[in-house]
C-alpha atoms as a PDB file:
ATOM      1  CA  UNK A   1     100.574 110.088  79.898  1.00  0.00           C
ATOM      2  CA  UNK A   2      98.680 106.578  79.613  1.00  0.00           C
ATOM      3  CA  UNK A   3     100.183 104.677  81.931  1.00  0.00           C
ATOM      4  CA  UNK A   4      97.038 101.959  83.557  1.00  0.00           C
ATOM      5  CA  UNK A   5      94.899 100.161  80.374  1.00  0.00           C
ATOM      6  CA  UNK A   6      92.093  98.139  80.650  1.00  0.00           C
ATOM      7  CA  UNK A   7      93.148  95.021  78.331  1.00  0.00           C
ATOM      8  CA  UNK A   8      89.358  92.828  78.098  1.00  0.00           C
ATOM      9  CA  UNK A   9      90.491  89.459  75.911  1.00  0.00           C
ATOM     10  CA  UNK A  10      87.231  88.189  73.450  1.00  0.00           C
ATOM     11  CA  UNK A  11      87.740  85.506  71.155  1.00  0.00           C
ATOM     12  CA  UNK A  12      85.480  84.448  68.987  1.00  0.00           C
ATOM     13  CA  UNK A  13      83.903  80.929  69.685  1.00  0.00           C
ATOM     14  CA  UNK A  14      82.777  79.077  73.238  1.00  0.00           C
ATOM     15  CA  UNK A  15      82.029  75.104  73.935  1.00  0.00           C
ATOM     16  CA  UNK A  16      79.836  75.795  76.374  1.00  0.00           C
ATOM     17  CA  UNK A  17      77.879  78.742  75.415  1.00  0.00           C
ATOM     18  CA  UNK A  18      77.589  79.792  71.654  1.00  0.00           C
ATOM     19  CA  UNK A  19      79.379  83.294  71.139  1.00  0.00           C
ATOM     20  CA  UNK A  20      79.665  83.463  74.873  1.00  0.00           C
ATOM     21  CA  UNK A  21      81.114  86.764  75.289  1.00  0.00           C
ATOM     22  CA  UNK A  22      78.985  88.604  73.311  1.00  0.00           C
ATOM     23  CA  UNK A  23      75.555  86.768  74.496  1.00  0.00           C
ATOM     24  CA  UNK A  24      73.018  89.202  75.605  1.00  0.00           C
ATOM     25  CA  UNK A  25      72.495  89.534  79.394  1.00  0.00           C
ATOM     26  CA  UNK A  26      69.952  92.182  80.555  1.00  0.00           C
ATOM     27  CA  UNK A  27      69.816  94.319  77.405  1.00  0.00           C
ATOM     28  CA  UNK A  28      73.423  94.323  77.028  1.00  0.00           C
ATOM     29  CA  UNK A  29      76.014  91.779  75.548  1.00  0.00           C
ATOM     30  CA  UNK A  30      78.405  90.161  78.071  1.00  0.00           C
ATOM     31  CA  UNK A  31      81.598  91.669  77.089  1.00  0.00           C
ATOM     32  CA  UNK A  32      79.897  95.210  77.555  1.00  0.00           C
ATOM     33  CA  UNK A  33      79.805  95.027  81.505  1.00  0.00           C
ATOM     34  CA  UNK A  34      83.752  94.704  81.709  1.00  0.00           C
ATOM     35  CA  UNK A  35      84.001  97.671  79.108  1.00  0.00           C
ATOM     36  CA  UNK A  36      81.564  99.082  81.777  1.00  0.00           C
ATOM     37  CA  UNK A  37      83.285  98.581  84.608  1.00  0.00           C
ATOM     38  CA  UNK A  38      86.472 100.021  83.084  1.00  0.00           C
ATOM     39  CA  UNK A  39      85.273 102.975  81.730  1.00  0.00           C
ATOM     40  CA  UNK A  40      83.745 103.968  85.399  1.00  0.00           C
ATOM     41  CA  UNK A  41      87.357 103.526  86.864  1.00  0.00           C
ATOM     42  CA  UNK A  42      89.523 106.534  87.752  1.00  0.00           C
ATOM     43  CA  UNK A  43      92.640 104.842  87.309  1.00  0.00           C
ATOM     44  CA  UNK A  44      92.052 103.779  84.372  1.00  0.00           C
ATOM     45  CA  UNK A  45      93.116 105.799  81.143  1.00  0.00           C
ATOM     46  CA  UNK A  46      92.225 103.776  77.941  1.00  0.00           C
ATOM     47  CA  UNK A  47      90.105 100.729  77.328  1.00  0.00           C
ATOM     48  CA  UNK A  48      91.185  98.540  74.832  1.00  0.00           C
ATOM     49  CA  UNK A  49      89.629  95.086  73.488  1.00  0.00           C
ATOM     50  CA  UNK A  50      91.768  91.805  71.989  1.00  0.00           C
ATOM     51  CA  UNK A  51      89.818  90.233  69.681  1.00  0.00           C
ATOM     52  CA  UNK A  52      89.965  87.666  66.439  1.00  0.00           C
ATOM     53  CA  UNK A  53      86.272  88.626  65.638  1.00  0.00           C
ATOM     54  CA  UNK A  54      85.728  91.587  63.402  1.00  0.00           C
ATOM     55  CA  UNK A  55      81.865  91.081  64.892  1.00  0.00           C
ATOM     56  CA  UNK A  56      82.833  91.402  68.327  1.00  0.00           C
ATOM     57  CA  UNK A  57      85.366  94.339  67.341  1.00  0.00           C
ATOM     58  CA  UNK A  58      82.158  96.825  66.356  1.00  0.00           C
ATOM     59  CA  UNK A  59      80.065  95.346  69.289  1.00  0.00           C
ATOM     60  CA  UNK A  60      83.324  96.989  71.536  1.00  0.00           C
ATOM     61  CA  UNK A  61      83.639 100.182  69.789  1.00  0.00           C
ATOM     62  CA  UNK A  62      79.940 100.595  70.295  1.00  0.00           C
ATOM     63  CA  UNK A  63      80.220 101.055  73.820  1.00  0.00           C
ATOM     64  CA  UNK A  64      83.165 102.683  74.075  1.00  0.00           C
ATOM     65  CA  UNK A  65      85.908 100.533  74.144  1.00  0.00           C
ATOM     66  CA  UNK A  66      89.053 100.777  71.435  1.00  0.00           C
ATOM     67  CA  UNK A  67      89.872  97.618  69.665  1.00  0.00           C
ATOM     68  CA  UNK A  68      93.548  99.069  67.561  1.00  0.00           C
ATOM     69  CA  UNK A  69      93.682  95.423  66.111  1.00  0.00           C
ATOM     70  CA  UNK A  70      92.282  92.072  65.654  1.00  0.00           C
ATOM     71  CA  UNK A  71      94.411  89.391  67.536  1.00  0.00           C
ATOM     72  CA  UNK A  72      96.104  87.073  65.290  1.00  0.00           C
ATOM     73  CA  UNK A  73      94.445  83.199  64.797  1.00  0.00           C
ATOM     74  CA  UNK A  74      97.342  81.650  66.570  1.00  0.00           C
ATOM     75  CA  UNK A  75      96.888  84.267  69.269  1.00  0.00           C
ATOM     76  CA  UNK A  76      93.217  82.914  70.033  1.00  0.00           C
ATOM     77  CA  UNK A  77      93.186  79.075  69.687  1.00  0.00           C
ATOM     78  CA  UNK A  78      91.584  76.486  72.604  1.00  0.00           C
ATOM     79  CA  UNK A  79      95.300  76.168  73.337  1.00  0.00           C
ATOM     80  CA  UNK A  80      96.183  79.573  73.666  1.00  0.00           C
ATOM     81  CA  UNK A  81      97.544  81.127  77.198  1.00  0.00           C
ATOM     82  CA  UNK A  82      96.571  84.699  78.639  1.00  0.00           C
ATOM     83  CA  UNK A  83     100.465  85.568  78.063  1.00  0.00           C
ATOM     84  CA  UNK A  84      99.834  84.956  74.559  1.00  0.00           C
ATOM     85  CA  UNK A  85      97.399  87.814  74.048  1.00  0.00           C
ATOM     86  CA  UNK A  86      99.066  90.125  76.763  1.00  0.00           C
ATOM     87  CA  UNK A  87     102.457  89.323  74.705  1.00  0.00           C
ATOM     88  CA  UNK A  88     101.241  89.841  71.422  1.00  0.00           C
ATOM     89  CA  UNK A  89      99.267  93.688  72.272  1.00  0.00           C
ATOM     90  CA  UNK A  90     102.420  94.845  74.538  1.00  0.00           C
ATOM     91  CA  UNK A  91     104.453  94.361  71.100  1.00  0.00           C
ATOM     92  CA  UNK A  92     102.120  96.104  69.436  1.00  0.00           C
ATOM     93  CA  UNK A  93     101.911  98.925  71.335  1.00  0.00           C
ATOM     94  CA  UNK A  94     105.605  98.755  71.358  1.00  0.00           C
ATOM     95  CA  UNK A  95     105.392  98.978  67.333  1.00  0.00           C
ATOM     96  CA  UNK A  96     102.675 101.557  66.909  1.00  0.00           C
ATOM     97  CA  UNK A  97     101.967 104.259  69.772  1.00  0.00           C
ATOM     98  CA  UNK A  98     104.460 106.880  71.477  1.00  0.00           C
ATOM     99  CA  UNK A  99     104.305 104.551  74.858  1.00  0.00           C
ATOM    100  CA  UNK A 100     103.657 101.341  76.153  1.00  0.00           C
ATOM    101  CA  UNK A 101     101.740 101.611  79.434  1.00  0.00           C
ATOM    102  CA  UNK A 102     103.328  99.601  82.584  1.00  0.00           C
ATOM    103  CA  UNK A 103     100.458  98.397  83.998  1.00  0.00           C
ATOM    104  CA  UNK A 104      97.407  96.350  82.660  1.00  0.00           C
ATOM    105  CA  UNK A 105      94.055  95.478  84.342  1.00  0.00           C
ATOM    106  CA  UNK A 106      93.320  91.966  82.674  1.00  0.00           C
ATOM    107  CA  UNK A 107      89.511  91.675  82.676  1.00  0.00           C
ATOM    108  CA  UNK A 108      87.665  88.763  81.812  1.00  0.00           C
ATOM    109  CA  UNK A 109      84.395  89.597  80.281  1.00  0.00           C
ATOM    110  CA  UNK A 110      83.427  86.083  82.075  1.00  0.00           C
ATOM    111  CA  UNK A 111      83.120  88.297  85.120  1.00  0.00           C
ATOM    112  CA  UNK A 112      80.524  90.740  84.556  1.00  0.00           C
ATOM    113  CA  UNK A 113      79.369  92.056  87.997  1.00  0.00           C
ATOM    114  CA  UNK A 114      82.344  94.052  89.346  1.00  0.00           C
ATOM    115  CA  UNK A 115      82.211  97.060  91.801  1.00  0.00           C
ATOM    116  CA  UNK A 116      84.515  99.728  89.891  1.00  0.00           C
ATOM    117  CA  UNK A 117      85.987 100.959  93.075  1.00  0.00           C
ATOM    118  CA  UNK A 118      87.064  97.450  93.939  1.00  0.00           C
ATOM    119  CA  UNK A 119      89.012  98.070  90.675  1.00  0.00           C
ATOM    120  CA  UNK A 120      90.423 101.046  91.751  1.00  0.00           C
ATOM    121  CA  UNK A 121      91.457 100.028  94.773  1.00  0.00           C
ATOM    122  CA  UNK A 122      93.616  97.001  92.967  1.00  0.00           C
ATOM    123  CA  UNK A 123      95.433  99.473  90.765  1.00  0.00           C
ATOM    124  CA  UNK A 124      96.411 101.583  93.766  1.00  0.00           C
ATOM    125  CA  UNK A 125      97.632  98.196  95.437  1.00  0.00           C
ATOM    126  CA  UNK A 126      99.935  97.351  93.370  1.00  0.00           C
ATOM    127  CA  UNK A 127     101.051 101.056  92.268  1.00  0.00           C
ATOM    128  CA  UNK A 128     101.913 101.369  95.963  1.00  0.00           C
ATOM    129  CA  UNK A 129     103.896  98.102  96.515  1.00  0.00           C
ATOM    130  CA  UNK A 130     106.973  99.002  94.021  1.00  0.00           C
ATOM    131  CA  UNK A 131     108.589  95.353  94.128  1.00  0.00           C
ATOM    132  CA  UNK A 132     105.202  93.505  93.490  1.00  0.00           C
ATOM    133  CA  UNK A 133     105.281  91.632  90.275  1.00  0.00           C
ATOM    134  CA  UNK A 134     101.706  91.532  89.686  1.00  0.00           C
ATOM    135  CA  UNK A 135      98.270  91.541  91.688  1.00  0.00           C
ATOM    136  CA  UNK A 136      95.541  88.920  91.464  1.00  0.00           C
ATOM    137  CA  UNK A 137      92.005  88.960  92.644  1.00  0.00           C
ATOM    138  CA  UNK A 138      90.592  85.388  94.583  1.00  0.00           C
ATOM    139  CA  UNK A 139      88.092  84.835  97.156  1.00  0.00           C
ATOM    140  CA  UNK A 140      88.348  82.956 100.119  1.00  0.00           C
ATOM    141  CA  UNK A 141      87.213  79.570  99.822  1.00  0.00           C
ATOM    142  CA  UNK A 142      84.900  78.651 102.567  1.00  0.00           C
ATOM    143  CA  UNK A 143      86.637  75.346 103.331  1.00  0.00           C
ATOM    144  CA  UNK A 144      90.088  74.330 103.485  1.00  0.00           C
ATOM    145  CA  UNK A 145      91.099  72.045 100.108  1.00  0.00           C
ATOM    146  CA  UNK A 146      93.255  70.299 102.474  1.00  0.00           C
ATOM    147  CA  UNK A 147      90.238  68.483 103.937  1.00  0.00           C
ATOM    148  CA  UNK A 148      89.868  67.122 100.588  1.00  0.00           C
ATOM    149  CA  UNK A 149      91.040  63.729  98.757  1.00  0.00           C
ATOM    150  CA  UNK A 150      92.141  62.215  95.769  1.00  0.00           C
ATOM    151  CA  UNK A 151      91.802  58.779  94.772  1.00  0.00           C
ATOM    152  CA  UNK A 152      94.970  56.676  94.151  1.00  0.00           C
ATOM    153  CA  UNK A 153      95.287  53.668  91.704  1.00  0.00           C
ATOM    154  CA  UNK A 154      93.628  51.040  93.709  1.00  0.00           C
ATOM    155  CA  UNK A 155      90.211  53.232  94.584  1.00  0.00           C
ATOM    156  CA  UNK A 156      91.474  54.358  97.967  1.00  0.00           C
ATOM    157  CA  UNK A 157      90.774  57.813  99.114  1.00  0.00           C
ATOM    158  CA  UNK A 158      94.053  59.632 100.013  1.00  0.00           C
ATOM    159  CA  UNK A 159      94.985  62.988 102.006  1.00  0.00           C
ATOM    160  CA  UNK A 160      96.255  65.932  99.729  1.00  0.00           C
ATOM    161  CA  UNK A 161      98.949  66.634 102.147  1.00  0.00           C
ATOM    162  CA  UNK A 162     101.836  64.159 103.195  1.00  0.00           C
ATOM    163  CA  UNK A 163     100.238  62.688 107.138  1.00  0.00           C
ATOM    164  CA  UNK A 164     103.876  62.645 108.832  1.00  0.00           C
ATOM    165  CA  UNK A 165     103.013  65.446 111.482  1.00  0.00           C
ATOM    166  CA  UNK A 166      99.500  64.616 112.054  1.00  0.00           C
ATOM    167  CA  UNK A 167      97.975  61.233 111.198  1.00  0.00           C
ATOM    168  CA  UNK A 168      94.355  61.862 109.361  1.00  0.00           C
ATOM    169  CA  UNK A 169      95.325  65.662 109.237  1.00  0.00           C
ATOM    170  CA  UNK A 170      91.692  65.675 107.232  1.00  0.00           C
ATOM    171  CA  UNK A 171      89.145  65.124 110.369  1.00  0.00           C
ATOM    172  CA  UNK A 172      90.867  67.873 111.509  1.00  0.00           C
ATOM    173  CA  UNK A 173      88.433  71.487 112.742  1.00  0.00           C
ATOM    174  CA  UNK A 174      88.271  73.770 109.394  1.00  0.00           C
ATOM    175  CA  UNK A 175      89.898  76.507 112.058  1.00  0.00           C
ATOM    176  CA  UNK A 176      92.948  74.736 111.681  1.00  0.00           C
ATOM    177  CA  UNK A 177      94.024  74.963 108.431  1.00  0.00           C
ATOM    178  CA  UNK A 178      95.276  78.509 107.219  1.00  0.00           C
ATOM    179  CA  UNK A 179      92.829  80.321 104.632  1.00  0.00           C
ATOM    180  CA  UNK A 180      92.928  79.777 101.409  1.00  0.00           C
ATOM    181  CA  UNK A 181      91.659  81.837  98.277  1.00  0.00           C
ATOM    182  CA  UNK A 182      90.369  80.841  94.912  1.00  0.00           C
ATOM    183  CA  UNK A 183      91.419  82.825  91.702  1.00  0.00           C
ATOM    184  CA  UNK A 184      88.692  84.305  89.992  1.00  0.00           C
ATOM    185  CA  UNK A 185      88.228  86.730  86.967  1.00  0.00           C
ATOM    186  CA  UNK A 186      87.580  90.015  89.254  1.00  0.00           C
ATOM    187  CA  UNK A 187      90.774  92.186  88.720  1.00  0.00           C
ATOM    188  CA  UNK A 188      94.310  91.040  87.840  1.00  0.00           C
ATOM    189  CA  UNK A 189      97.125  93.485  87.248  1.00  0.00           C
ATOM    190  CA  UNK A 190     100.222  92.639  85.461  1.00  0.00           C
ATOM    191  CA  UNK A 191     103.254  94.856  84.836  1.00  0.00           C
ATOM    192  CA  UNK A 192     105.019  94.963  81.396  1.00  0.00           C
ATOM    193  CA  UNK A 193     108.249  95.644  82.652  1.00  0.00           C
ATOM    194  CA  UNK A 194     107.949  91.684  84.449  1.00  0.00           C
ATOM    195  CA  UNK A 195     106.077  89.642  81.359  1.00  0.00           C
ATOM    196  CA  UNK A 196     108.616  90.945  78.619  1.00  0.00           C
ATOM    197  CA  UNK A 197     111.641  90.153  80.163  1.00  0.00           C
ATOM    198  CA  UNK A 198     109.950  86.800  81.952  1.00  0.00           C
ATOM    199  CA  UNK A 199     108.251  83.538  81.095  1.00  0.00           C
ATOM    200  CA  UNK A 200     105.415  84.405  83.423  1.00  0.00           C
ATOM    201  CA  UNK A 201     102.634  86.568  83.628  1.00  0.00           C
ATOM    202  CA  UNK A 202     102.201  87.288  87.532  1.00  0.00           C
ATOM    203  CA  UNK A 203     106.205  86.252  88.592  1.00  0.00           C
ATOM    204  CA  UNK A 204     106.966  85.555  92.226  1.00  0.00           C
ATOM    205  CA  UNK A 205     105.739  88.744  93.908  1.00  0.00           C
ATOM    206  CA  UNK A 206     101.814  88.623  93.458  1.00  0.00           C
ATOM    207  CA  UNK A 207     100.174  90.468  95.173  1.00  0.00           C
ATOM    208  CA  UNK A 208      96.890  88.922  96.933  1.00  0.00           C
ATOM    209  CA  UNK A 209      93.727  90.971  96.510  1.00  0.00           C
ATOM    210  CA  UNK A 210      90.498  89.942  98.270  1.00  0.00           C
ATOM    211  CA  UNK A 211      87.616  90.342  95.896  1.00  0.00           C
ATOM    212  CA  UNK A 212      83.805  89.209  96.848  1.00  0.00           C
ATOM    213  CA  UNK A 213      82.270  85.976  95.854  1.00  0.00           C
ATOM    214  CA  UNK A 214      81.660  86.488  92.107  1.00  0.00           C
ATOM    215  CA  UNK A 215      79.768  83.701  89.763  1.00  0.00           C
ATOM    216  CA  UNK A 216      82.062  83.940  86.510  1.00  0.00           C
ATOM    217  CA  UNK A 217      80.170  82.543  83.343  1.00  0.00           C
ATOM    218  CA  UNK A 218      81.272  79.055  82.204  1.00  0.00           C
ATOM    219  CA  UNK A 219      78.216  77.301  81.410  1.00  0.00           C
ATOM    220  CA  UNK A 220      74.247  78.195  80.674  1.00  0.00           C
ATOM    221  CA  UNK A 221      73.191  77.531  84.350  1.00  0.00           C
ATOM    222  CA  UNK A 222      76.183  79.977  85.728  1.00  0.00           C
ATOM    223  CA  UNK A 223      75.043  82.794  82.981  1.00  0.00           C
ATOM    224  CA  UNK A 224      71.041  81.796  84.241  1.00  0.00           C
ATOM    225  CA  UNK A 225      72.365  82.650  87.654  1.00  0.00           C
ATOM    226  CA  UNK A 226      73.748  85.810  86.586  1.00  0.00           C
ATOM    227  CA  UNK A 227      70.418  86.847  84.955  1.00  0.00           C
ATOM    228  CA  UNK A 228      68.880  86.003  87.912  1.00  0.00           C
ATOM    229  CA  UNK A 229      71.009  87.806  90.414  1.00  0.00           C
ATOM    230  CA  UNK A 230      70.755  90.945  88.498  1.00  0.00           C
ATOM    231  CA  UNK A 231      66.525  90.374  88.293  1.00  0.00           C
ATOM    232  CA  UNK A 232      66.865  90.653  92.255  1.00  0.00           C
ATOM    233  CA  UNK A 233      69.355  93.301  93.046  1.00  0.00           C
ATOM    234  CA  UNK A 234      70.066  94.813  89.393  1.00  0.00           C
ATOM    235  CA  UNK A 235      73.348  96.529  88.610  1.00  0.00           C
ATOM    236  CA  UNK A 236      74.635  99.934  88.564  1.00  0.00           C
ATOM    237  CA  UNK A 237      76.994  99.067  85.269  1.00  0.00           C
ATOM    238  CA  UNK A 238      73.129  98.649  83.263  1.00  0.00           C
ATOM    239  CA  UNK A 239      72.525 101.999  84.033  1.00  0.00           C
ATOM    240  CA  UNK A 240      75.550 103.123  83.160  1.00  0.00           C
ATOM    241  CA  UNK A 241      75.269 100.951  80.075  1.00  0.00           C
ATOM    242  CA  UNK A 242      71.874 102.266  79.054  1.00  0.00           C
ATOM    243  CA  UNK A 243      72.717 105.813  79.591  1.00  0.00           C
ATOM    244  CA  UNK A 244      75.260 105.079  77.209  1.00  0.00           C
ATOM    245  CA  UNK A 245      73.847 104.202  74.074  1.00  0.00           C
ATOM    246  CA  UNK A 246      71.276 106.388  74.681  1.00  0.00           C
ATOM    247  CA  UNK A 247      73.869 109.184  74.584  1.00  0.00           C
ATOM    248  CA  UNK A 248      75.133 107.524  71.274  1.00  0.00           C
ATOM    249  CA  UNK A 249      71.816 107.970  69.704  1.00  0.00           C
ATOM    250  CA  UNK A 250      71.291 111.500  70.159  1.00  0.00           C
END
């Protein structure tokens, strides 16, 4: 019984980096360390790929991951949302296998260098909390966006937050301020039984999971950064990766 799937999203085309997600990085093309990563998971039972690109379909299936269709243009446009994709291979799964799984680990292949038991531990999270909605990885940020400011119409810098408790609440001690974490591309879990009957992917009960400080890949100088982190400390999902194909070849 399938009941956890890795879902990795990979259109074709990127702004900032051509053919992004299927640049190489260390031997390997990007979207391979997510297959990676999922394929070293316990909890997870199948790995599939959503794609537009019948290119980046074979790269997938060459390490390991399933790709049961391409994604539809309309699915895969600048404009198009995560539910869109999510949607579209629930419905198909709905249409063409025995069972629809409940839960799927959304991960970005923007987010190469994850830690597979981190993974495992998110799936068990949510498993475990039976009214959660969803779970979704962030980090916490190391200061408070409250100390921040935006700039109104006349140039003037202005407090985020509304000053009639504390005047300049801004000057206040970091310590003050509760934590807060940024959303990154780590590990998000999101339950079909909440996106097709809802609007939303993640709903009102998300779960917070901690995940490290991760550089996701969104321009040449974050992807340099990633080469150069992995020059200094490597990664266990290139051995894995190498071991691989080299498995394929025999």
């Amino acid at each position: 019984m399938t009941d956890v799937i890795a879902i990795i999203p990979a259109r074709a085309g990127s702004k900032s980096i051509l053919d992004k997600n299927i640049t190489c990085l260390s031997r390997h093309p990007l979207i391979a360390y997510s297959i990676a990563a999922a394929q070293l998971s316990t909890e997870i039972d199948r790995v599939i790929v959503s794609t537009d690109s019948e290119q980046y379909a074979k790269i997938a299936i060459k390490y390991g991951a399933e790709v049961p269709f391409i994604r539809p243009r309309e699915f895969a446009t600048d404009n198009s949302t995560d539910r869109d994709f999510l949607v579209h291979a629930m419905e198909w799964f709905d249409e063409h296998e025995l069972q629809t799984p409940e839960y799927w680990v959304h991960l970005r292949p923007t987010t190469p260098l994850r830690d597979p038991v981190l993974i495992d531990k998110a799936i068990k999270t949510i498993q475990q909390e039976k009214g959660a909605t969803s779970l979704r990885s962030g980090y916490k940020a190391p200061e408070s966006p409250f100390k921040w400011f935006r700039k109104d119409s006349s140039g003037f810098f202005r407090g985020l937050l509304a000053e009639d408790n504390k005047s300049e609440f801004y000057n206040l001690p970091k310590e003050a301020f509760e934590d807060v974490y940024i959303p990154d591309g780590y590990v998000d879990v999101v339950r079909k039984s909440h996106i097709m009957l809802n609007d939303t992917i993640h709903g009102e009960q998300m779960i917070g999971f901690e995940s490290p400080v991760s550089t996701e890949v969104d321009s040449v100088e974050e992807f340099e950064y990633i080469q150069y982190q992995i020059s200094k400390k490597g990664s266990p999902l290139i051995k894995y990766l190498d071991e691989y194909l080299l498995s394929k070849d025999k």
